[in-house]
PDB file of N, CA and C in Angstrom:
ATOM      1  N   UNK A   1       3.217 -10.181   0.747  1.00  0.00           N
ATOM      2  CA  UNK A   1       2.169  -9.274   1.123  1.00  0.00           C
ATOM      3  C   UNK A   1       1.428  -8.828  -0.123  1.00  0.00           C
ATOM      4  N   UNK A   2      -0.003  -8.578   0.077  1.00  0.00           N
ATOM      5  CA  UNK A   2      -0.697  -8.498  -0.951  1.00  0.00           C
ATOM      6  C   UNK A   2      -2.280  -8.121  -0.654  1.00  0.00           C
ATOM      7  N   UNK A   3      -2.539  -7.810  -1.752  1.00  0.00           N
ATOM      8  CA  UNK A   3      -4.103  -7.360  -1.528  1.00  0.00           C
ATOM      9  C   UNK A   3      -4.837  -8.573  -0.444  1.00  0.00           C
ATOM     10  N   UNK A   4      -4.842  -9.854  -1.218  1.00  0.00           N
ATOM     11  CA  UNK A   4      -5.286 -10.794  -0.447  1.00  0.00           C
ATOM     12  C   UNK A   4      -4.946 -11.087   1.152  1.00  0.00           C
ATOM     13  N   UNK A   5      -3.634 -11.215   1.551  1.00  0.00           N
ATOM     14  CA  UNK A   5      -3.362 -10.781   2.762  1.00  0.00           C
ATOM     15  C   UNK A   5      -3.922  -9.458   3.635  1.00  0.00           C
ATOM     16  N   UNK A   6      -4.149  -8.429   3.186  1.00  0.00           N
ATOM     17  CA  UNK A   6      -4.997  -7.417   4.031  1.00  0.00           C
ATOM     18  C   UNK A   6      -6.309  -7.619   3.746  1.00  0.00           C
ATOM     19  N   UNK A   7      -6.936  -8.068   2.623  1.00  0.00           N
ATOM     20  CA  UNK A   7      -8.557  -8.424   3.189  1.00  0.00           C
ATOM     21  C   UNK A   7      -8.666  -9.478   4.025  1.00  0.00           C
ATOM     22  N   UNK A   8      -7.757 -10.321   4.118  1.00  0.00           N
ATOM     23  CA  UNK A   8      -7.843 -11.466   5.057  1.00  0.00           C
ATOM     24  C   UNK A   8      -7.443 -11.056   6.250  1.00  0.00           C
ATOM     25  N   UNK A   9      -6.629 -10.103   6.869  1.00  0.00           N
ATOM     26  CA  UNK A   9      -6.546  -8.984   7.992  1.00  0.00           C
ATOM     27  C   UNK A   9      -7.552  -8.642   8.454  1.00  0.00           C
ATOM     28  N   UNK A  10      -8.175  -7.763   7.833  1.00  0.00           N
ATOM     29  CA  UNK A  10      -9.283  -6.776   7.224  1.00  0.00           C
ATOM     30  C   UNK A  10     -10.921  -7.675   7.962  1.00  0.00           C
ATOM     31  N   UNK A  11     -10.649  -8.688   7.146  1.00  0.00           N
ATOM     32  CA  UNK A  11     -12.184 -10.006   7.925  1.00  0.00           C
ATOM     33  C   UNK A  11     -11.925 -10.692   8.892  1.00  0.00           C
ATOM     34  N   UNK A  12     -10.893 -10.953   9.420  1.00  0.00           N
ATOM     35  CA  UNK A  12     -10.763 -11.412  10.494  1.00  0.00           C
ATOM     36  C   UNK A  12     -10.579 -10.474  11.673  1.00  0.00           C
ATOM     37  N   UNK A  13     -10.126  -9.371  11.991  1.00  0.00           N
ATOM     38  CA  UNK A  13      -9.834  -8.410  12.339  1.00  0.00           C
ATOM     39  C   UNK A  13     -11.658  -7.989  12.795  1.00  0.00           C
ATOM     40  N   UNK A  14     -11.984  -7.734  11.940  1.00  0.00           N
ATOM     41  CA  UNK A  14     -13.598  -7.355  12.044  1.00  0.00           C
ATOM     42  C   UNK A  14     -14.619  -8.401  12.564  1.00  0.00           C
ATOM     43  N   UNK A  15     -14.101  -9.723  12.190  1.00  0.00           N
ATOM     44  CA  UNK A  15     -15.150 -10.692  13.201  1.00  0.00           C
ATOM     45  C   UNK A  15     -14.380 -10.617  14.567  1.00  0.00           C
ATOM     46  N   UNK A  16     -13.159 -10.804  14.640  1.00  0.00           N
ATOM     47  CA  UNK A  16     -12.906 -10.423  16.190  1.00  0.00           C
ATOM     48  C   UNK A  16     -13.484  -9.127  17.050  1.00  0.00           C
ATOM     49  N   UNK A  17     -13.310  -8.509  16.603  1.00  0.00           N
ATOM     50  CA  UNK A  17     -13.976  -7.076  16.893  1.00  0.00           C
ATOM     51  C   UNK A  17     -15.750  -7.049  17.168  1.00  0.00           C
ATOM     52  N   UNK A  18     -16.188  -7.236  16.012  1.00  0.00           N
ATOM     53  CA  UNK A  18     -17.766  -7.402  16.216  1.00  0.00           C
ATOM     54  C   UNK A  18     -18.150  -8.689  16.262  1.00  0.00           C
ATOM     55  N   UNK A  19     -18.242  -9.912  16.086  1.00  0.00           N
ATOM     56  CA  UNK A  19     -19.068 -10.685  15.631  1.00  0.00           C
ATOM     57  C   UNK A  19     -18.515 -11.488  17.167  1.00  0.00           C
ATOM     58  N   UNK A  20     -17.020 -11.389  17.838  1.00  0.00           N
ATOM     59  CA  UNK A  20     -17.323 -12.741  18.929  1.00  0.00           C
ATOM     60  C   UNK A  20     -17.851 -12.258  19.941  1.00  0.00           C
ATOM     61  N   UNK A  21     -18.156 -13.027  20.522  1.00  0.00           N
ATOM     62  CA  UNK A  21     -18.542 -12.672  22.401  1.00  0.00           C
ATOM     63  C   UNK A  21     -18.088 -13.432  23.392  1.00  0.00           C
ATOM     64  N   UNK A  22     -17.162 -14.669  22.881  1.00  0.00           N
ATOM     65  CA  UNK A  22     -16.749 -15.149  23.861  1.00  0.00           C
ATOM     66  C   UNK A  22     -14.977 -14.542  24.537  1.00  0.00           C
ATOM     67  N   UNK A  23     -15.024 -15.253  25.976  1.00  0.00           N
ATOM     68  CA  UNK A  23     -14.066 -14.272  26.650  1.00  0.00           C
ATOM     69  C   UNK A  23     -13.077 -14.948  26.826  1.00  0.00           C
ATOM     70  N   UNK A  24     -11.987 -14.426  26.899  1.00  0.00           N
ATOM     71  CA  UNK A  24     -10.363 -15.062  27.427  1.00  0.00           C
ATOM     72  C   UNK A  24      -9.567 -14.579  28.652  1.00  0.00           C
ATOM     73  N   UNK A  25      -9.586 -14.686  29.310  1.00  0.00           N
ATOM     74  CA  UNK A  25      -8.600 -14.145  30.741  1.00  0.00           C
ATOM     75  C   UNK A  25      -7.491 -13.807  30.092  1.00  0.00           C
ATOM     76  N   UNK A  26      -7.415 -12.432  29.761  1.00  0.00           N
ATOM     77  CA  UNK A  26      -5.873 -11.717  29.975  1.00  0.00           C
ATOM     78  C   UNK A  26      -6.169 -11.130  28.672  1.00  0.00           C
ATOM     79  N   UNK A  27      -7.237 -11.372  27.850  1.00  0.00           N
ATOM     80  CA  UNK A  27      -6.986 -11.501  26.236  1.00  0.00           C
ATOM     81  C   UNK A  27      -8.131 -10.236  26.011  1.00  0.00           C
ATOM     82  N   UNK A  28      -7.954  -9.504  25.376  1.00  0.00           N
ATOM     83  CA  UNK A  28      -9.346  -8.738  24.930  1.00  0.00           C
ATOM     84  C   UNK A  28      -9.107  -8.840  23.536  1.00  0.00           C
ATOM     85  N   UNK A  29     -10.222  -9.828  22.833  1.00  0.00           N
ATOM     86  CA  UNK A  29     -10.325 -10.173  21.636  1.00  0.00           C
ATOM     87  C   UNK A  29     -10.882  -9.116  20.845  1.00  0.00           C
ATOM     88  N   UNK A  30     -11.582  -8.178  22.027  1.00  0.00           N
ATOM     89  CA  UNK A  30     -12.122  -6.788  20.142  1.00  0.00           C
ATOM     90  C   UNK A  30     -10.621  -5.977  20.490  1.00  0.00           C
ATOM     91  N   UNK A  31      -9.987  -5.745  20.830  1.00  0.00           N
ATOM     92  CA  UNK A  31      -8.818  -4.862  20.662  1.00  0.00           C
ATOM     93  C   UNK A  31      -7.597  -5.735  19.595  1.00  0.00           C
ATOM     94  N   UNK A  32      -8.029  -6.520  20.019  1.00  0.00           N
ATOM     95  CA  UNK A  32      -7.115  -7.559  19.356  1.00  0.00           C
ATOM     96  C   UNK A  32      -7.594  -7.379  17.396  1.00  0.00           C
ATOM     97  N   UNK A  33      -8.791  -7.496  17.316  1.00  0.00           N
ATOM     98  CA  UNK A  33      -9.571  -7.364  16.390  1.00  0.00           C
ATOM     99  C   UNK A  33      -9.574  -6.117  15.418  1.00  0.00           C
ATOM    100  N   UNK A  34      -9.458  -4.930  16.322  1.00  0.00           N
ATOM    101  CA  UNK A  34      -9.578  -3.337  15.854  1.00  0.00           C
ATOM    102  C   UNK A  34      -7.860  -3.522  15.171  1.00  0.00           C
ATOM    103  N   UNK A  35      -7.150  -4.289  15.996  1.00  0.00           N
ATOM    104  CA  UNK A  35      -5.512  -3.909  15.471  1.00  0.00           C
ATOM    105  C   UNK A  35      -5.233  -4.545  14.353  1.00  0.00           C
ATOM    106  N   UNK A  36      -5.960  -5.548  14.341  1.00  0.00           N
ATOM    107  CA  UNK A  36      -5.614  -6.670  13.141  1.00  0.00           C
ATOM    108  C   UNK A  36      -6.580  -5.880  11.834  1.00  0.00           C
ATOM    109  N   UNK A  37      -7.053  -5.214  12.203  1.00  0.00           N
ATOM    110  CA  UNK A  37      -8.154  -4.077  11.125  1.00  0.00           C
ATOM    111  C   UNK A  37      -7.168  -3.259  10.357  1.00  0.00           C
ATOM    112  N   UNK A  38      -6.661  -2.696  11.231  1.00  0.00           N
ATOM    113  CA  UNK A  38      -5.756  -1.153  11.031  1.00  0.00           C
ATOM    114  C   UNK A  38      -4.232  -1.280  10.156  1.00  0.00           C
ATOM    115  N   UNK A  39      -3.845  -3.214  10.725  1.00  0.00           N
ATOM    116  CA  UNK A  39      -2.821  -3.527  10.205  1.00  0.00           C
ATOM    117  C   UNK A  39      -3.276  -4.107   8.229  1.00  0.00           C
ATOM    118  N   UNK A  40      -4.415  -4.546   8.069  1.00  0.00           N
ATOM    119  CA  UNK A  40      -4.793  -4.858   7.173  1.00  0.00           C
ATOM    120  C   UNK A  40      -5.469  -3.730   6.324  1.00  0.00           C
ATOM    121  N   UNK A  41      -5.160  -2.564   6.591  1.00  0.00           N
ATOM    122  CA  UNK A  41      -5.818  -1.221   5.943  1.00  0.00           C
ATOM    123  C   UNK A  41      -4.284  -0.931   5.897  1.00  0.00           C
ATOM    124  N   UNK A  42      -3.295  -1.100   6.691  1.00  0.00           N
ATOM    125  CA  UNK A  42      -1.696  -0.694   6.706  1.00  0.00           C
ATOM    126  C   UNK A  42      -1.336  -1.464   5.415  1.00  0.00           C
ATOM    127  N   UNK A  43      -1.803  -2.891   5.462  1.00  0.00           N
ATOM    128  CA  UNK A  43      -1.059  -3.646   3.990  1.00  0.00           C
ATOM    129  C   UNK A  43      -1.622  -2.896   2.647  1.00  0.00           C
ATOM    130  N   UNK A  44      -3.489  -2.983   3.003  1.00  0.00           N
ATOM    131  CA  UNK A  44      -3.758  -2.680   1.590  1.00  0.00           C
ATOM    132  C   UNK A  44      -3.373  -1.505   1.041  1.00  0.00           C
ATOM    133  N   UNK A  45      -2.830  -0.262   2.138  1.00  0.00           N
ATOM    134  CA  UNK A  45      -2.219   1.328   1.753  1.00  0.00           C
ATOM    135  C   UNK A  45      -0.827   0.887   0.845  1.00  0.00           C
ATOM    136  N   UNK A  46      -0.152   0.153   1.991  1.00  0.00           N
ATOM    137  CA  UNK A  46       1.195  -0.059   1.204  1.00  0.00           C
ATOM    138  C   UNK A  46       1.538  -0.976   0.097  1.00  0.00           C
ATOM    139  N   UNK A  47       0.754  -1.780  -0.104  1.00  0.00           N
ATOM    140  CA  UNK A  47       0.506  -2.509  -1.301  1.00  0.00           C
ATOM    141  C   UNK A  47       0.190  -1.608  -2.228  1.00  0.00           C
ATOM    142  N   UNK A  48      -0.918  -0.564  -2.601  1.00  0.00           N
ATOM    143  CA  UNK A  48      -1.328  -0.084  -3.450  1.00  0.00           C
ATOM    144  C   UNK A  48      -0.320   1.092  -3.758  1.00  0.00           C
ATOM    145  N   UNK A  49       0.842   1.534  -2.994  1.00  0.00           N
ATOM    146  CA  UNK A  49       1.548   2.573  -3.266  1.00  0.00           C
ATOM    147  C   UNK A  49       2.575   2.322  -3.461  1.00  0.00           C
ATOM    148  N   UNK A  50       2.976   0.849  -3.048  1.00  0.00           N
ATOM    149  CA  UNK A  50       3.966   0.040  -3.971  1.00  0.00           C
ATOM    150  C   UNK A  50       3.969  -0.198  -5.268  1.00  0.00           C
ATOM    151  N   UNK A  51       2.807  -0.961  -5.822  1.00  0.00           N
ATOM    152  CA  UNK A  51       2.530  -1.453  -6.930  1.00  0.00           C
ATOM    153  C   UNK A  51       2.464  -0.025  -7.973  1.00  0.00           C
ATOM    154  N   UNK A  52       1.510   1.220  -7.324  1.00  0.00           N
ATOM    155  CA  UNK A  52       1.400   1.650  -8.370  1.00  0.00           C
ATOM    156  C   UNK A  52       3.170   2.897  -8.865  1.00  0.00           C
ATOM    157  N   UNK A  53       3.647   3.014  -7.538  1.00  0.00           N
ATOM    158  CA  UNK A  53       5.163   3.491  -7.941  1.00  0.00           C
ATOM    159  C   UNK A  53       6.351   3.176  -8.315  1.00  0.00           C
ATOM    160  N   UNK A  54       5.942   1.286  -8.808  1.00  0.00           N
ATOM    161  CA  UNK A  54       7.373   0.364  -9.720  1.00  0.00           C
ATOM    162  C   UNK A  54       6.387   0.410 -10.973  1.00  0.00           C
ATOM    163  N   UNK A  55       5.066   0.982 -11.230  1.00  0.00           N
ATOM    164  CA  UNK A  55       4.518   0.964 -12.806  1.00  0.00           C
ATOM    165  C   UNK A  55       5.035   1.895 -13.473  1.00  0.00           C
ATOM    166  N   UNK A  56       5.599   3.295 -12.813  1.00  0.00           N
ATOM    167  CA  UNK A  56       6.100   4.299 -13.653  1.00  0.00           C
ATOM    168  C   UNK A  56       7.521   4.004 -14.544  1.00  0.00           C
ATOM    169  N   UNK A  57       7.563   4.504 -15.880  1.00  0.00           N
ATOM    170  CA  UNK A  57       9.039   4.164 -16.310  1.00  0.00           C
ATOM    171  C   UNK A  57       8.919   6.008 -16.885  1.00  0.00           C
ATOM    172  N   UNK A  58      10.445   6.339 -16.638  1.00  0.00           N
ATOM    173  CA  UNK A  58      10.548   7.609 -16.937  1.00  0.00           C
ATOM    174  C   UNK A  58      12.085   7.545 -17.912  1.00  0.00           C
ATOM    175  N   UNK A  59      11.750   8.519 -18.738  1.00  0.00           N
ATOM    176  CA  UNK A  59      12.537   9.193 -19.450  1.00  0.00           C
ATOM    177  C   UNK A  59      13.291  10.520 -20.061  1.00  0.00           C
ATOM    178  N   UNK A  60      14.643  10.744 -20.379  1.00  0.00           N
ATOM    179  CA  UNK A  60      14.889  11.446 -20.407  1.00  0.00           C
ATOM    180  C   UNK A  60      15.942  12.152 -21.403  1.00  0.00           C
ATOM    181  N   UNK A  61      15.038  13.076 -22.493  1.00  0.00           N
ATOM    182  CA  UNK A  61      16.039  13.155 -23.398  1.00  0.00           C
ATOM    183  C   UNK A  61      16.876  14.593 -23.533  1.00  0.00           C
ATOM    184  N   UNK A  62      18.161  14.741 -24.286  1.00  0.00           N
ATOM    185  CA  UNK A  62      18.582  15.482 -23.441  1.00  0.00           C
ATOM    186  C   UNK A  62      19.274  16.148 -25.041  1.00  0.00           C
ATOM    187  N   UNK A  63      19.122  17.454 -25.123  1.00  0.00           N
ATOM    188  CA  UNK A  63      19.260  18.105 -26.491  1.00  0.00           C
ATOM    189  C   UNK A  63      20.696  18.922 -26.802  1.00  0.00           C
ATOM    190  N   UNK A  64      21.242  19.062 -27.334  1.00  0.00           N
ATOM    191  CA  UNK A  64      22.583  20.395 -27.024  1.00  0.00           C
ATOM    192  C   UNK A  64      22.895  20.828 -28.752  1.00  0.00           C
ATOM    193  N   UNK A  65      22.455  22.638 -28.217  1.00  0.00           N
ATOM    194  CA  UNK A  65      21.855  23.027 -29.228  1.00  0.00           C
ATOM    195  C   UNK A  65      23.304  23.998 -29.857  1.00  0.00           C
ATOM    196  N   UNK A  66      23.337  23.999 -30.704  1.00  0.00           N
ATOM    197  CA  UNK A  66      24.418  24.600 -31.333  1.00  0.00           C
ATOM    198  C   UNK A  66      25.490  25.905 -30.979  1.00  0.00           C
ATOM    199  N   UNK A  67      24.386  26.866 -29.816  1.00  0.00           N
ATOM    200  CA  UNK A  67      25.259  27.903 -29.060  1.00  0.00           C
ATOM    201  C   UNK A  67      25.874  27.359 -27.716  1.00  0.00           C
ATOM    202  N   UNK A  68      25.867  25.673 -27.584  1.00  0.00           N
ATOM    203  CA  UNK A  68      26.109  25.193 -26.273  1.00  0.00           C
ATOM    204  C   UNK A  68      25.644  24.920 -25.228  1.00  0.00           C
ATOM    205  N   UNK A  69      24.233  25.259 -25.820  1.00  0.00           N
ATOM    206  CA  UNK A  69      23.327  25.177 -24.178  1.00  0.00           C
ATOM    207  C   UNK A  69      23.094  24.117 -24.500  1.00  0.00           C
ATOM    208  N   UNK A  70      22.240  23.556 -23.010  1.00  0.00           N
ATOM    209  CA  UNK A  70      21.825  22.159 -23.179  1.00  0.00           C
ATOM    210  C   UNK A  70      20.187  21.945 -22.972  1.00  0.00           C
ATOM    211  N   UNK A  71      19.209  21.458 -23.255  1.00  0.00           N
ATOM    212  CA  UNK A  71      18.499  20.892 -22.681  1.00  0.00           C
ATOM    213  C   UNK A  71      17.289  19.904 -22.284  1.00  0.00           C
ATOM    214  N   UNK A  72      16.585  19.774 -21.330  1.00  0.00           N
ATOM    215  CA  UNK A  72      16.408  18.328 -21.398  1.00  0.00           C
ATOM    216  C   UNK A  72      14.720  18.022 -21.034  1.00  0.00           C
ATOM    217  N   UNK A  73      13.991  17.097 -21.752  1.00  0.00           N
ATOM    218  CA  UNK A  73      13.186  16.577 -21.663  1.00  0.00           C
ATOM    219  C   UNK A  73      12.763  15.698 -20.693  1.00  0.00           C
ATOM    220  N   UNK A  74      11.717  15.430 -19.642  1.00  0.00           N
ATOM    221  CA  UNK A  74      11.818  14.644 -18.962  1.00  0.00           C
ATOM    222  C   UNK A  74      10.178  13.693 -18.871  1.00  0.00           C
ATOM    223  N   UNK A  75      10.013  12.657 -19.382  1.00  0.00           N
ATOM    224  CA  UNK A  75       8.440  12.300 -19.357  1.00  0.00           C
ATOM    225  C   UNK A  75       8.329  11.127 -18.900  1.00  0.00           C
ATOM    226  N   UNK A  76       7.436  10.747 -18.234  1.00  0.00           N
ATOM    227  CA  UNK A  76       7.233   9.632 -17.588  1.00  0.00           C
ATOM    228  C   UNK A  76       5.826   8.874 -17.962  1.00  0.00           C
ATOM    229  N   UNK A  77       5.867   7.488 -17.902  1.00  0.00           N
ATOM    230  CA  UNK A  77       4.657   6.501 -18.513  1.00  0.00           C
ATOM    231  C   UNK A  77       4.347   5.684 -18.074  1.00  0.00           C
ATOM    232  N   UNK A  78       3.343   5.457 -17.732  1.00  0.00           N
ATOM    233  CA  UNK A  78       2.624   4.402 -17.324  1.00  0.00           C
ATOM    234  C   UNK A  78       3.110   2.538 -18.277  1.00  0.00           C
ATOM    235  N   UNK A  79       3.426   1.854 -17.340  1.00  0.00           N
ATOM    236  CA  UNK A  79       4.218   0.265 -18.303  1.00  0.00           C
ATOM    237  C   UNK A  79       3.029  -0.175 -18.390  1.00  0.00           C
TER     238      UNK A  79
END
């Protein structure tokens, strides 16, 4: 799954929807069309909130200061 897979959702989805006019017994091709839309706006959401939440690398440093306390740094970066 991938960007390319939901624009290809995404255009096909939308010529079913608007662009056909021909008919199928049993079949309604713009519903068919609107879903294949929604599912290809579903990939490109979850694609993009995938990709960008395995880019974070985080770190954490952690101090202990001479009366015994401890404590700790925490920063995170873009790879």
């Amino acid at each position: 799954m991938g960007y390319g897979l939901g624009a290809f959702l995404i255009a096909l989805g939308l010529i079913l929807a608007l662009a056909v006019q021909d008919a199928v017994d049993g079949v309604d091709l713009q519903m068919i069309g609107w879903i294949l839309t929604l599912v290809g706006l579903g990939v490109l959401i979850l694609t993009a909130v995938t990709l960008n939440s395995s880019r974070r690398k985080g770190t954490v440093q952690t101090t202990t200061h001479p009366d015994g306390s401890v404590s700790e740094r925490r920063t995170e970066h873009d790879l």
